[in-house]
Protein backbone atom coordinates (compact mmCIF):
# COMPACT_ATOMS: atom_id res chain seq x y z
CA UNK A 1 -44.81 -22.02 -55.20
CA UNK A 2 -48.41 -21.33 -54.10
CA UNK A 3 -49.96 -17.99 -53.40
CA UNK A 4 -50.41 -18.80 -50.02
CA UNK A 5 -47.29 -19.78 -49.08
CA UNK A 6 -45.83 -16.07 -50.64
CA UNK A 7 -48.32 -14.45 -48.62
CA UNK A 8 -47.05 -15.61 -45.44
CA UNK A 9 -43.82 -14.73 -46.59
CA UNK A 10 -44.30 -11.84 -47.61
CA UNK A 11 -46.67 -10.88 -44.60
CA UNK A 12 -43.00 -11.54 -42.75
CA UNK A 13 -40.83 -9.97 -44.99
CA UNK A 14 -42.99 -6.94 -44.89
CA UNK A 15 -43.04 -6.64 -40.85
CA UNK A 16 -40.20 -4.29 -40.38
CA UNK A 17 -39.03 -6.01 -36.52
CA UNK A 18 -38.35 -9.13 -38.93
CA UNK A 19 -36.72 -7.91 -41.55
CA UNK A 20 -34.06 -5.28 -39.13
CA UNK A 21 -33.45 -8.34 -37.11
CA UNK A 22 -32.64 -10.51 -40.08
CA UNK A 23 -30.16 -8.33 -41.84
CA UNK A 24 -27.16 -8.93 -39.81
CA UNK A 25 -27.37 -12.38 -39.83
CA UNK A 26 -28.13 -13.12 -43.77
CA UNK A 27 -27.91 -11.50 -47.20
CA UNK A 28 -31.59 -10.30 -47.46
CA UNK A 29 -30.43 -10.16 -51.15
CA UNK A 30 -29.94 -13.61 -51.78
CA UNK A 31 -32.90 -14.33 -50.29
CA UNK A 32 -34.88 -11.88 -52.99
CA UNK A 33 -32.90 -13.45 -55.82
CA UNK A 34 -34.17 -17.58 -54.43
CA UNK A 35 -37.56 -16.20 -53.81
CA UNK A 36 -37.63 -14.79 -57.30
CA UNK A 37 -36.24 -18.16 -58.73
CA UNK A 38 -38.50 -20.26 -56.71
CA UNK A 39 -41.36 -18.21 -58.13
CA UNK A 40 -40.96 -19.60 -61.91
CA UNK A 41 -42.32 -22.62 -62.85
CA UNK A 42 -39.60 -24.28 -64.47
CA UNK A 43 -36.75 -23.74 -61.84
CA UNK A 44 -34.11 -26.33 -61.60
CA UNK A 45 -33.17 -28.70 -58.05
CA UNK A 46 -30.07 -26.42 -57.77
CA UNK A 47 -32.36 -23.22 -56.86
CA UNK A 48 -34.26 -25.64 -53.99
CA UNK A 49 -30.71 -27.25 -53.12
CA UNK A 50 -29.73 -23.67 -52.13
CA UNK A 51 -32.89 -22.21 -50.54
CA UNK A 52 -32.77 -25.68 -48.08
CA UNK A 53 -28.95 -24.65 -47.42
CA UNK A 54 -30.20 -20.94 -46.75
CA UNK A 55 -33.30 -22.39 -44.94
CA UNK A 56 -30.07 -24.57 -42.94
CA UNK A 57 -27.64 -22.04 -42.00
CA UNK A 58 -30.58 -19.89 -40.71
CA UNK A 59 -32.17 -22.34 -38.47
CA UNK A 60 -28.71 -22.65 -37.06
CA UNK A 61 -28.73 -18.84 -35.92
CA UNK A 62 -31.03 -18.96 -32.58
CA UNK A 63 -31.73 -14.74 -33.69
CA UNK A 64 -33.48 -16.41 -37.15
CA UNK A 65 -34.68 -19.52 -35.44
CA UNK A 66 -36.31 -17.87 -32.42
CA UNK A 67 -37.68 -14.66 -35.30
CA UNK A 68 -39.02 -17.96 -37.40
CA UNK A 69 -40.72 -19.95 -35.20
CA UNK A 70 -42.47 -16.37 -33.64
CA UNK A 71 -44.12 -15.83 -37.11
CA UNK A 72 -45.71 -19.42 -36.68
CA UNK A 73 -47.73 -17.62 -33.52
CA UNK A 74 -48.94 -14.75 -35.49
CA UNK A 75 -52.47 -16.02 -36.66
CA UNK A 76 -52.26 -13.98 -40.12
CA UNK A 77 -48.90 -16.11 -40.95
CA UNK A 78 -50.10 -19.36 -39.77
CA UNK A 79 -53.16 -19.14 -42.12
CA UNK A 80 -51.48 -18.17 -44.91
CA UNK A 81 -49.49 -21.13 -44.47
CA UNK A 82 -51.81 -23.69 -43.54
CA UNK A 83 -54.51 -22.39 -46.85
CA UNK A 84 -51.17 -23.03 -48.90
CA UNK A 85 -50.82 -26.48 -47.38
CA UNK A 86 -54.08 -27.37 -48.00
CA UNK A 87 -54.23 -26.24 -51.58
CA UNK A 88 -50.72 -28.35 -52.32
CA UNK A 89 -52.01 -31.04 -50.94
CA UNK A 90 -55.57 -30.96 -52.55
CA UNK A 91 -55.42 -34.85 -53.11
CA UNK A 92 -54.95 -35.38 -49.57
CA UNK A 93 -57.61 -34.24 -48.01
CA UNK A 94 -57.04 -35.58 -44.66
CA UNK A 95 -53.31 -34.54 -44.30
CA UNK A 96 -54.18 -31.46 -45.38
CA UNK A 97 -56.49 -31.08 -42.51
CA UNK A 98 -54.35 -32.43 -39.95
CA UNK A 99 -51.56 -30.12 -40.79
CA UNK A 100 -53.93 -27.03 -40.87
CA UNK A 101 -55.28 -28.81 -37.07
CA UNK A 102 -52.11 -29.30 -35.81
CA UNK A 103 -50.49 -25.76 -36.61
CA UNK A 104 -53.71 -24.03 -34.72
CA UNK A 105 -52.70 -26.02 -31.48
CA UNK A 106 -50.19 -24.13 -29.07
CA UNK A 107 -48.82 -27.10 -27.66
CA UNK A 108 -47.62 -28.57 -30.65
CA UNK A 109 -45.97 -24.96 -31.46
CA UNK A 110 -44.41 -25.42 -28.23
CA UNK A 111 -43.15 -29.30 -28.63
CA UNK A 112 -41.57 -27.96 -32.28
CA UNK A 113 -40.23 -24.94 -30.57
CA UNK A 114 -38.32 -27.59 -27.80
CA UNK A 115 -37.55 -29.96 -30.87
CA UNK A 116 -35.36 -26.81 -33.10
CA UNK A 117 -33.79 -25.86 -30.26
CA UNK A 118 -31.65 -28.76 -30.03
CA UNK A 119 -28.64 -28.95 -32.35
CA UNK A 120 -28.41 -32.83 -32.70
CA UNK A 121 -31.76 -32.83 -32.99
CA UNK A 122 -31.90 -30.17 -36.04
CA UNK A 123 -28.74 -32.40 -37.75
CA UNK A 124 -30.94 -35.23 -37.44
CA UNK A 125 -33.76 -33.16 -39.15
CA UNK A 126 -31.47 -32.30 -42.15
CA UNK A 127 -30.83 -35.48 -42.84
CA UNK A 128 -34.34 -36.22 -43.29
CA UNK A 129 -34.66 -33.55 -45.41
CA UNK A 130 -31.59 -34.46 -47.47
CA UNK A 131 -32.53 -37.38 -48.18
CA UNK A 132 -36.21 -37.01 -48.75
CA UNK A 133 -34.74 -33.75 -51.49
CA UNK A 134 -32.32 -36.78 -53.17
CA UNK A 135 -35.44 -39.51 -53.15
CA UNK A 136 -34.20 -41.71 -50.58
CA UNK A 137 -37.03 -43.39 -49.34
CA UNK A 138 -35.05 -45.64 -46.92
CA UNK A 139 -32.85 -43.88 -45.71
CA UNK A 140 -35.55 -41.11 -45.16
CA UNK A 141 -37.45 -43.70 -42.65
CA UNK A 142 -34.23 -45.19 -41.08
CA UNK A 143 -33.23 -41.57 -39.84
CA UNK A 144 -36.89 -40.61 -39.17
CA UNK A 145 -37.41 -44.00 -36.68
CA UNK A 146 -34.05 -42.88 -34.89
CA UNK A 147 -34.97 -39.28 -34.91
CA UNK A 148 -38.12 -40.29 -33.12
CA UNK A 149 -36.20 -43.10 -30.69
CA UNK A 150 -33.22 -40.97 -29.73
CA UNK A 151 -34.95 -37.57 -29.01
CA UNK A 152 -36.97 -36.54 -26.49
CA UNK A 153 -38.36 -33.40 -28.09
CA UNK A 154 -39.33 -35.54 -31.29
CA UNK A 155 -41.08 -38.07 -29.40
CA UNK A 156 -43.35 -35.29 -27.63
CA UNK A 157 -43.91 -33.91 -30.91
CA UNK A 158 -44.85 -37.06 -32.62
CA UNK A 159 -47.24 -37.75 -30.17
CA UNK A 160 -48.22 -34.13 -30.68
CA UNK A 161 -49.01 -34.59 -34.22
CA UNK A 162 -50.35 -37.79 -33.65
CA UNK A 163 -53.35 -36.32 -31.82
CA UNK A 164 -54.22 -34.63 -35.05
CA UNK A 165 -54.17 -37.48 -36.72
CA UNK A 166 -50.97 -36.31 -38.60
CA UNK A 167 -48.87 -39.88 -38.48
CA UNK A 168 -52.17 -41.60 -39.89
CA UNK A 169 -52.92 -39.67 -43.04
CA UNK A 170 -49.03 -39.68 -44.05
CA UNK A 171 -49.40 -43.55 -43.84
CA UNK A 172 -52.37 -43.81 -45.49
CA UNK A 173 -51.30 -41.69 -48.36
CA UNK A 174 -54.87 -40.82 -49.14
């Protein structure tokens, strides 16, 4: 896991209002023990498997979505995240910087604010990431396209992103 990316969470984790408001809702021990397992090297699908289900059931809680999605607004957080973006995806220069663009712009905080708040949308979002975690590329675009055709909030962030000229470097792959 990069550097950066621990930063930010640990910038969170440390912020006492986070951590108090967390505790009810999930077993801050559990997440310790995934954080330490995603921090090896060599840790095995299961350990990811189980963060994503973690990452699930708390996006599910509107207490951890809303306390999520407010750590996205602090600036320290945001460019944690966005320098450990850009250093993962060092061969993709421009994705990198559309990423790091399109986190710094409120409105598309906003549009991905409107889009988790929607349960069918956020079931729709698993799948993605299910299949995209198993490696299956088809399926992966098949739920994207009707993600993006069904749901208001994902249109207005697509176009969101789009502005940044997110949807251009993921096709180009460069």
């Amino acid at each position: 896991m990069d550097r950066h990316f621990v930063k930010a969470l640990l910038y969170a984790w440390d912020r006492d209002e986070f951590r108090e408001g967390l505790q009810h809702l999930i077993d801050l021990d559990e997440v310790t023990t995934l954080l330490a397992a995603l921090s090896v090297e060599d840790h095995d699908h299961e350990v990811e498997r189980r963060v994503l289900d973690l990452v699930r059931s708390g996006l599910d809680a509107a207490e951890i979505r809303r306390a999520t999605l407010l750590l996205i607004e602090d600036d320290d957080v945001r460019e944690n995240l966005a320098a450990g973006i850009t250093a993962s995806l060092a061969d993709r220069p421009d994705l990198a910087r559309s990423i790091r663009s399109a986190l710094d712009d409120p409105e598309v905080r906003t549009e991905l604010r409107e889009a988790l708040e929607s349960a069918p949308l956020r079931a729709v979002i698993w799948q993605v990431a299910e299949n995209q975690f198993e490696g299956r590329r088809w399926a992966l675009i098949r739920t994207a396209l009707v993600l993006v055709v069904r749901h208001r909030h994902a249109r207005r962030l697509t176009w969101a992103l789009r502005r940044h000229g997110l949807i251009r470097a993921l096709r180009s792959g460069d």
